[in-house]
PDB file of N, CA and C in Angstrom:
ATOM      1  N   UNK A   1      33.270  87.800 123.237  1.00  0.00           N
ATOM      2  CA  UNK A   1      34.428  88.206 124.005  1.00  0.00           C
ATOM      3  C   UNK A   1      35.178  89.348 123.317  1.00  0.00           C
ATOM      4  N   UNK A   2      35.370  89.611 121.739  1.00  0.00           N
ATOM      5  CA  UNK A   2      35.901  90.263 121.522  1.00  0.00           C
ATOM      6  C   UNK A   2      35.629  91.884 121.507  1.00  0.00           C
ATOM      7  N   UNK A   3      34.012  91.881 121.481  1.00  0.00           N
ATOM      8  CA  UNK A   3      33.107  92.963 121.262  1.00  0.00           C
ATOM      9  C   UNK A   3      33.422  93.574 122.888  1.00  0.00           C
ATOM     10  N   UNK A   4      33.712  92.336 123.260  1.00  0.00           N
ATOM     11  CA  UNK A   4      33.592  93.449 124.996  1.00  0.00           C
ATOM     12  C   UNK A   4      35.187  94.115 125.400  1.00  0.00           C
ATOM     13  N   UNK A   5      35.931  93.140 124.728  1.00  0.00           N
ATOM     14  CA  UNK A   5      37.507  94.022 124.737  1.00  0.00           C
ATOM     15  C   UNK A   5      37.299  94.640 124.030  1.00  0.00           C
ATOM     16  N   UNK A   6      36.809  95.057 123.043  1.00  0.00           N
ATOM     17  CA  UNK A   6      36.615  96.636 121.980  1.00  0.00           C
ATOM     18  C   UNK A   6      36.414  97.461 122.850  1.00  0.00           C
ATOM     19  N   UNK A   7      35.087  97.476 123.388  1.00  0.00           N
ATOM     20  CA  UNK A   7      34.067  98.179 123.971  1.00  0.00           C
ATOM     21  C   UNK A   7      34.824  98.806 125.641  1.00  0.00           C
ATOM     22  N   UNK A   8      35.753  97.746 126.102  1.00  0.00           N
ATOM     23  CA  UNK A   8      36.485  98.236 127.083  1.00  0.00           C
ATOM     24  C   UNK A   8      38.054  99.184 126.939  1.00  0.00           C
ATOM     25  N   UNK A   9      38.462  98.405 125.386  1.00  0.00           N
ATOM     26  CA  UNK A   9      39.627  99.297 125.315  1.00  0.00           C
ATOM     27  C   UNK A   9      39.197 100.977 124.236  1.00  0.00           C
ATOM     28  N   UNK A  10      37.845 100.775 124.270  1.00  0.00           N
ATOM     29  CA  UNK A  10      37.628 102.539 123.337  1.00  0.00           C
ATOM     30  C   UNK A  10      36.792 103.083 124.887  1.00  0.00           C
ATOM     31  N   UNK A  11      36.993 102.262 126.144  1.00  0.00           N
ATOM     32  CA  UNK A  11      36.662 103.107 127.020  1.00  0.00           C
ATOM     33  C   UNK A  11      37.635 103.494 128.021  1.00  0.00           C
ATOM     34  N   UNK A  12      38.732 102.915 128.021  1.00  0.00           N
ATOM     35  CA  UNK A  12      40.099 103.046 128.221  1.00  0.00           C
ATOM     36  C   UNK A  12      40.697 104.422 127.409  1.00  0.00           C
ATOM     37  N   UNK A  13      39.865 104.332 125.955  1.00  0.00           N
ATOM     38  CA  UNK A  13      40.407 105.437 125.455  1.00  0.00           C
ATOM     39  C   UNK A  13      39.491 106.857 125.528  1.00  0.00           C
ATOM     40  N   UNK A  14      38.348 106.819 126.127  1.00  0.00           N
ATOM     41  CA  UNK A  14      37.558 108.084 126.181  1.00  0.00           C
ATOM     42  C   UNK A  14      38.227 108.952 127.519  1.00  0.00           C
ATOM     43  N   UNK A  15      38.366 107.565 128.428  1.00  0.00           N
ATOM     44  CA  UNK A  15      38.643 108.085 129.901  1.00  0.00           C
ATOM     45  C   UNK A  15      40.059 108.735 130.049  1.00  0.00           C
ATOM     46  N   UNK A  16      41.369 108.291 128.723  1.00  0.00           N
ATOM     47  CA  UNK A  16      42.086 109.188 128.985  1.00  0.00           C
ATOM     48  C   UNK A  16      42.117 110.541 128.359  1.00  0.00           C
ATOM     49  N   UNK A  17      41.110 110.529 127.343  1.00  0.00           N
ATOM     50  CA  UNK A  17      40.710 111.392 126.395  1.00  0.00           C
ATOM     51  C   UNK A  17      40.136 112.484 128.068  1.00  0.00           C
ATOM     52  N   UNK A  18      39.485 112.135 128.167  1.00  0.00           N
ATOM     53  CA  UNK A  18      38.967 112.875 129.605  1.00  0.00           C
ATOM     54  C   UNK A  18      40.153 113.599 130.595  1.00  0.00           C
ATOM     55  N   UNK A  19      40.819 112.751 130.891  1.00  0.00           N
ATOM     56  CA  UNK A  19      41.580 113.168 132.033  1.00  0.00           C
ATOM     57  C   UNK A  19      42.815 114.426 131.201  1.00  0.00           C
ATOM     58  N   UNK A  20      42.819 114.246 129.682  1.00  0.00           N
ATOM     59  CA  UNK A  20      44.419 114.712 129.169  1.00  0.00           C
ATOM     60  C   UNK A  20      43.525 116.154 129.097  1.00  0.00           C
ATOM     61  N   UNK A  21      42.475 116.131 128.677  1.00  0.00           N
ATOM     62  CA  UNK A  21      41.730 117.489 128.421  1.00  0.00           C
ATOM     63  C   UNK A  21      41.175 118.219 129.402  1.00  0.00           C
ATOM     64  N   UNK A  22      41.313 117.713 130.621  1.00  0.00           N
ATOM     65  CA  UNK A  22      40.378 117.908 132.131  1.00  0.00           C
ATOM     66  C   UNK A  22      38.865 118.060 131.841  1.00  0.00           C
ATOM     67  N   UNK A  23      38.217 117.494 131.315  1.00  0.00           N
ATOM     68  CA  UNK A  23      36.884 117.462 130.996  1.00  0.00           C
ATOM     69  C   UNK A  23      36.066 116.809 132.069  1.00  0.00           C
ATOM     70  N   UNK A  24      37.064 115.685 132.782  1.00  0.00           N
ATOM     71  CA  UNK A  24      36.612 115.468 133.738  1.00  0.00           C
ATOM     72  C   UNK A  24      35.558 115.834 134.447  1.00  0.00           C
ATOM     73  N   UNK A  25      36.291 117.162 134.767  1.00  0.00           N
ATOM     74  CA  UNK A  25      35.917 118.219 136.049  1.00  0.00           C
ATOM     75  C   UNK A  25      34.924 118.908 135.634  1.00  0.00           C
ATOM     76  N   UNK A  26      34.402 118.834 134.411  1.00  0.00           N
ATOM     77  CA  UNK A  26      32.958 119.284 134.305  1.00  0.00           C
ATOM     78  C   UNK A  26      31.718 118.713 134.073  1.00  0.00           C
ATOM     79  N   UNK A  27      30.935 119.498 134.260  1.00  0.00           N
ATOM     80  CA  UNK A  27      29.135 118.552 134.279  1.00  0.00           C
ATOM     81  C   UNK A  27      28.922 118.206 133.104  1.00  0.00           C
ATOM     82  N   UNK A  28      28.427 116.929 133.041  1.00  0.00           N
ATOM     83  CA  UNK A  28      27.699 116.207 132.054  1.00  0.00           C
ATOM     84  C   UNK A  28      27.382 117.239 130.815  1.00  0.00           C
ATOM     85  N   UNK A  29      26.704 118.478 131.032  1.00  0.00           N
ATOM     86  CA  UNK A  29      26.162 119.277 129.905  1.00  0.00           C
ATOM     87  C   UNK A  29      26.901 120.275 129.350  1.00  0.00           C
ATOM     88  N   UNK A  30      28.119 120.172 130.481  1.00  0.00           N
ATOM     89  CA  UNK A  30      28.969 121.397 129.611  1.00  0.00           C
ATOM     90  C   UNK A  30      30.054 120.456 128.535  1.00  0.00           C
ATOM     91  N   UNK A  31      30.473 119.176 129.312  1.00  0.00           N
ATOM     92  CA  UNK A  31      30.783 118.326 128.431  1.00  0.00           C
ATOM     93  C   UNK A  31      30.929 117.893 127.267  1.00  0.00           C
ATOM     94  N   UNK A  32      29.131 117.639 127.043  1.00  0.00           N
ATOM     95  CA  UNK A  32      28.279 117.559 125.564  1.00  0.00           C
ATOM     96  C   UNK A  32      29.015 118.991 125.062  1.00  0.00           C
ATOM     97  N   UNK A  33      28.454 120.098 125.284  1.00  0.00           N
ATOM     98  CA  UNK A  33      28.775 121.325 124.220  1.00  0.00           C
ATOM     99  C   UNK A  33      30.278 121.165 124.128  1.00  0.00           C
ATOM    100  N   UNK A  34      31.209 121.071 124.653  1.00  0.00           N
ATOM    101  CA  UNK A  34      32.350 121.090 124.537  1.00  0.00           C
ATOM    102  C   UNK A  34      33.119 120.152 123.452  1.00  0.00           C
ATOM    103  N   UNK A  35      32.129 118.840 123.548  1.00  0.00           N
ATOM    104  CA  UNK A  35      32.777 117.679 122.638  1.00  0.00           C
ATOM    105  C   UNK A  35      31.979 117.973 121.292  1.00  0.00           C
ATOM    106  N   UNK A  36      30.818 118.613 121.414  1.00  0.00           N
ATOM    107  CA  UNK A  36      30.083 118.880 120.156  1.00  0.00           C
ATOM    108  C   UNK A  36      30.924 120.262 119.222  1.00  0.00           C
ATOM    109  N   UNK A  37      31.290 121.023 120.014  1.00  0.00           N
ATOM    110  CA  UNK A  37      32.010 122.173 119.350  1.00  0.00           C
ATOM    111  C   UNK A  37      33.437 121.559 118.877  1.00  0.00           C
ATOM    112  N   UNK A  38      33.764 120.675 119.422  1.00  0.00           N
ATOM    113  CA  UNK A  38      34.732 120.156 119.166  1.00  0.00           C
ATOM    114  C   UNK A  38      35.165 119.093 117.914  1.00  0.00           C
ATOM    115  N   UNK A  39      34.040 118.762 117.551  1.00  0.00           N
ATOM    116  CA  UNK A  39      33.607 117.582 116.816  1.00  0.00           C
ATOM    117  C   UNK A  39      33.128 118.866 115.452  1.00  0.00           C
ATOM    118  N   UNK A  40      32.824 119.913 115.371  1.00  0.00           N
ATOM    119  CA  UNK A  40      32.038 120.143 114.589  1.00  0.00           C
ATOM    120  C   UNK A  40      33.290 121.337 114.273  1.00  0.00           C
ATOM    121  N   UNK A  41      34.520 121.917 114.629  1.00  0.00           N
ATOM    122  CA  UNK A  41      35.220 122.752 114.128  1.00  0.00           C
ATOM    123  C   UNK A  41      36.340 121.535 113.474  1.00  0.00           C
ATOM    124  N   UNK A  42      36.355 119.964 114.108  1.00  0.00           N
ATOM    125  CA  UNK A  42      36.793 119.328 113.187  1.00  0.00           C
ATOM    126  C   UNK A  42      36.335 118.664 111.931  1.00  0.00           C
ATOM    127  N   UNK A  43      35.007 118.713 111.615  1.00  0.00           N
ATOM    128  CA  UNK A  43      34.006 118.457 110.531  1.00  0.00           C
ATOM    129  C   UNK A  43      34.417 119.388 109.559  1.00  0.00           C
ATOM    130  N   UNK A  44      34.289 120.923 110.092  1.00  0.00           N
ATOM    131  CA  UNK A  44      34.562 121.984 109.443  1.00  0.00           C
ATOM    132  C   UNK A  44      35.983 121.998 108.475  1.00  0.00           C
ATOM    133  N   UNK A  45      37.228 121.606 109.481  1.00  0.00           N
ATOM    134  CA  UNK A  45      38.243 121.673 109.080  1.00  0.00           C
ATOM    135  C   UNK A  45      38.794 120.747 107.653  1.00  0.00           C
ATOM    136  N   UNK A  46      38.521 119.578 107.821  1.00  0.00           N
ATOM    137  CA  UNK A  46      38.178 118.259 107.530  1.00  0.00           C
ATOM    138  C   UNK A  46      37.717 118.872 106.150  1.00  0.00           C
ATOM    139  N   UNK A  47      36.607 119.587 106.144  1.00  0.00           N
ATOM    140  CA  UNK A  47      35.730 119.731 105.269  1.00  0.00           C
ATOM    141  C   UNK A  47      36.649 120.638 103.899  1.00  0.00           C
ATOM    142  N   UNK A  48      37.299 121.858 104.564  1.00  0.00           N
ATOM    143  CA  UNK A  48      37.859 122.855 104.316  1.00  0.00           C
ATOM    144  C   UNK A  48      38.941 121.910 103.328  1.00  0.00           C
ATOM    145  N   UNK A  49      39.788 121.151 104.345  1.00  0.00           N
ATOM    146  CA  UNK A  49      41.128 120.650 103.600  1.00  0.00           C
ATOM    147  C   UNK A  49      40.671 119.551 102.425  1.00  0.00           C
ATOM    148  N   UNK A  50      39.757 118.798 102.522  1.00  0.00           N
ATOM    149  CA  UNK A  50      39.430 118.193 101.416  1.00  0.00           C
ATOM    150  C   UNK A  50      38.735 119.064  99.905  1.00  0.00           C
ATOM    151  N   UNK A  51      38.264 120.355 100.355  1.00  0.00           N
ATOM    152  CA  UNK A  51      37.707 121.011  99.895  1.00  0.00           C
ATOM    153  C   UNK A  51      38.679 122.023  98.520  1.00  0.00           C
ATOM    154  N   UNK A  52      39.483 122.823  99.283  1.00  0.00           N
ATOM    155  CA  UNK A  52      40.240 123.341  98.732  1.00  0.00           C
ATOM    156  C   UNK A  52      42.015 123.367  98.883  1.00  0.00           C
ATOM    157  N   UNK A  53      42.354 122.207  99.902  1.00  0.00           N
ATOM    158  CA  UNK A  53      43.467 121.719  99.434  1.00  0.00           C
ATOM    159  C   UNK A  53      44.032 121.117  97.823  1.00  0.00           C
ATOM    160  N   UNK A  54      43.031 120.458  97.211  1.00  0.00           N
ATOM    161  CA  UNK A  54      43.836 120.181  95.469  1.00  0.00           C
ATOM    162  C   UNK A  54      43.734 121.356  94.555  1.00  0.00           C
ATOM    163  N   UNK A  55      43.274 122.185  95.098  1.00  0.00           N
ATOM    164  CA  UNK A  55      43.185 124.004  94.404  1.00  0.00           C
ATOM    165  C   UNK A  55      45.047 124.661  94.811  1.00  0.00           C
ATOM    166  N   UNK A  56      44.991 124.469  95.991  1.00  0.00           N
ATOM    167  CA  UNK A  56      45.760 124.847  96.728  1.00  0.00           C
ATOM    168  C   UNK A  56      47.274 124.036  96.266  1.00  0.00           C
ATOM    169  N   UNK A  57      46.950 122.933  96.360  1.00  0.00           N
ATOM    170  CA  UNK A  57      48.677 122.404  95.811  1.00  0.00           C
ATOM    171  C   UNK A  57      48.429 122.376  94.206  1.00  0.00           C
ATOM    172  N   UNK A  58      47.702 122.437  93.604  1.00  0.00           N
ATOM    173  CA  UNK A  58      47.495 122.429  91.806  1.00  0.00           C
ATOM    174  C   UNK A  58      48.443 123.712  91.608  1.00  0.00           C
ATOM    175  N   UNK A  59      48.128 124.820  92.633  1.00  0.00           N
ATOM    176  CA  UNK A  59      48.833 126.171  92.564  1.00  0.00           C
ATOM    177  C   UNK A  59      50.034 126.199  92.706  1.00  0.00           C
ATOM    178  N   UNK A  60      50.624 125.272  93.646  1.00  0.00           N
ATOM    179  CA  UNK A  60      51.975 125.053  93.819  1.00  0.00           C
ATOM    180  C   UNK A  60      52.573 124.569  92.970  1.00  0.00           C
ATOM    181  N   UNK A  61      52.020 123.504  92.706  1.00  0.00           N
ATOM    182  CA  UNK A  61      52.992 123.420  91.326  1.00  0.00           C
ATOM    183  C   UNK A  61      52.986 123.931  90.241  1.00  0.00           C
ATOM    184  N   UNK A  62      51.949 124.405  89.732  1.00  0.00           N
ATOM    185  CA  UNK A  62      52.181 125.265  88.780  1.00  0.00           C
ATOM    186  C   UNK A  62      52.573 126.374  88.886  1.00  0.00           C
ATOM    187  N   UNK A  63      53.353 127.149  90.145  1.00  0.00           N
ATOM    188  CA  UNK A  63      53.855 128.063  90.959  1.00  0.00           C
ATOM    189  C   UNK A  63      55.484 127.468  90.394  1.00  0.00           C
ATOM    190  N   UNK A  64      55.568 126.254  90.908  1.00  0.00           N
ATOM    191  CA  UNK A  64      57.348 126.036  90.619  1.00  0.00           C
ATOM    192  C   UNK A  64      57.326 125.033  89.692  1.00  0.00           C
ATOM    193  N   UNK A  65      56.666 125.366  88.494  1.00  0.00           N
ATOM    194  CA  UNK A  65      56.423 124.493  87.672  1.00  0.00           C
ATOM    195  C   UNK A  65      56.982 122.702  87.510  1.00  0.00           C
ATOM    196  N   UNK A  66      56.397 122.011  88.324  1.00  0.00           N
ATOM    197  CA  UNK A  66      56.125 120.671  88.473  1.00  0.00           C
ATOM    198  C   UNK A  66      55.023 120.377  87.172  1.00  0.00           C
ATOM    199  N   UNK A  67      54.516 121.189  87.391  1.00  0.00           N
ATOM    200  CA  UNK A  67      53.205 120.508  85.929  1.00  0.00           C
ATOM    201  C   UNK A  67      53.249 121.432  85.080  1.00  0.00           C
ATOM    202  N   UNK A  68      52.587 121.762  83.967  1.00  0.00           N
ATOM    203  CA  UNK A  68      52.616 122.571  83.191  1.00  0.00           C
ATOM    204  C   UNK A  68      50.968 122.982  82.981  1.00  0.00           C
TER     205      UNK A  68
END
C-alpha cells in the first residue's frame, strides 16, 4: 500500500511538473530532449558548484580575512 501512494504522489508530482512548464503540449519526443537538456545543464551546474565553489569562498575569506 505504501509503494503505491509513493508511486501515485511522485505522479501527482510529474503531472504538475508538466502543466507549470507547459510540456504538456508537446510530443512525447520533444519532451524527452527537453527533460534531458534539462537534467544535464543541471548535472553540469551541480557539478560546477561542488567543483569550484570551496576555491571560490577559500578566496573570500582570505579576501576579508576570516582565515589567514
Amino acid at each position: 500500500m505504501a509503494l503505491g501512494d509513493c508511486w501515485k504522489q511522485l505522479s501527482w508530482f510529474y503531472y504538475q511538473y508538466l502543466l507549470v512548464t507547459a510540456l504538456y503540449m508537446l510530443e512525447p519526443w520533444e519532451r524527452t530532449v527537453f527533460n534531458s537538456l534539462l537534467i544535464s545543464f543541471a548535472g553540469m551546474a551541480i557539478y560546477t558548484g561542488y567543483v569550484f565553489m570551496p576555491q571560490h569562498i577559500m578566496a573570500i575569506l582570505h579576501y576579508f580575512e576570516v582565515i589567514q
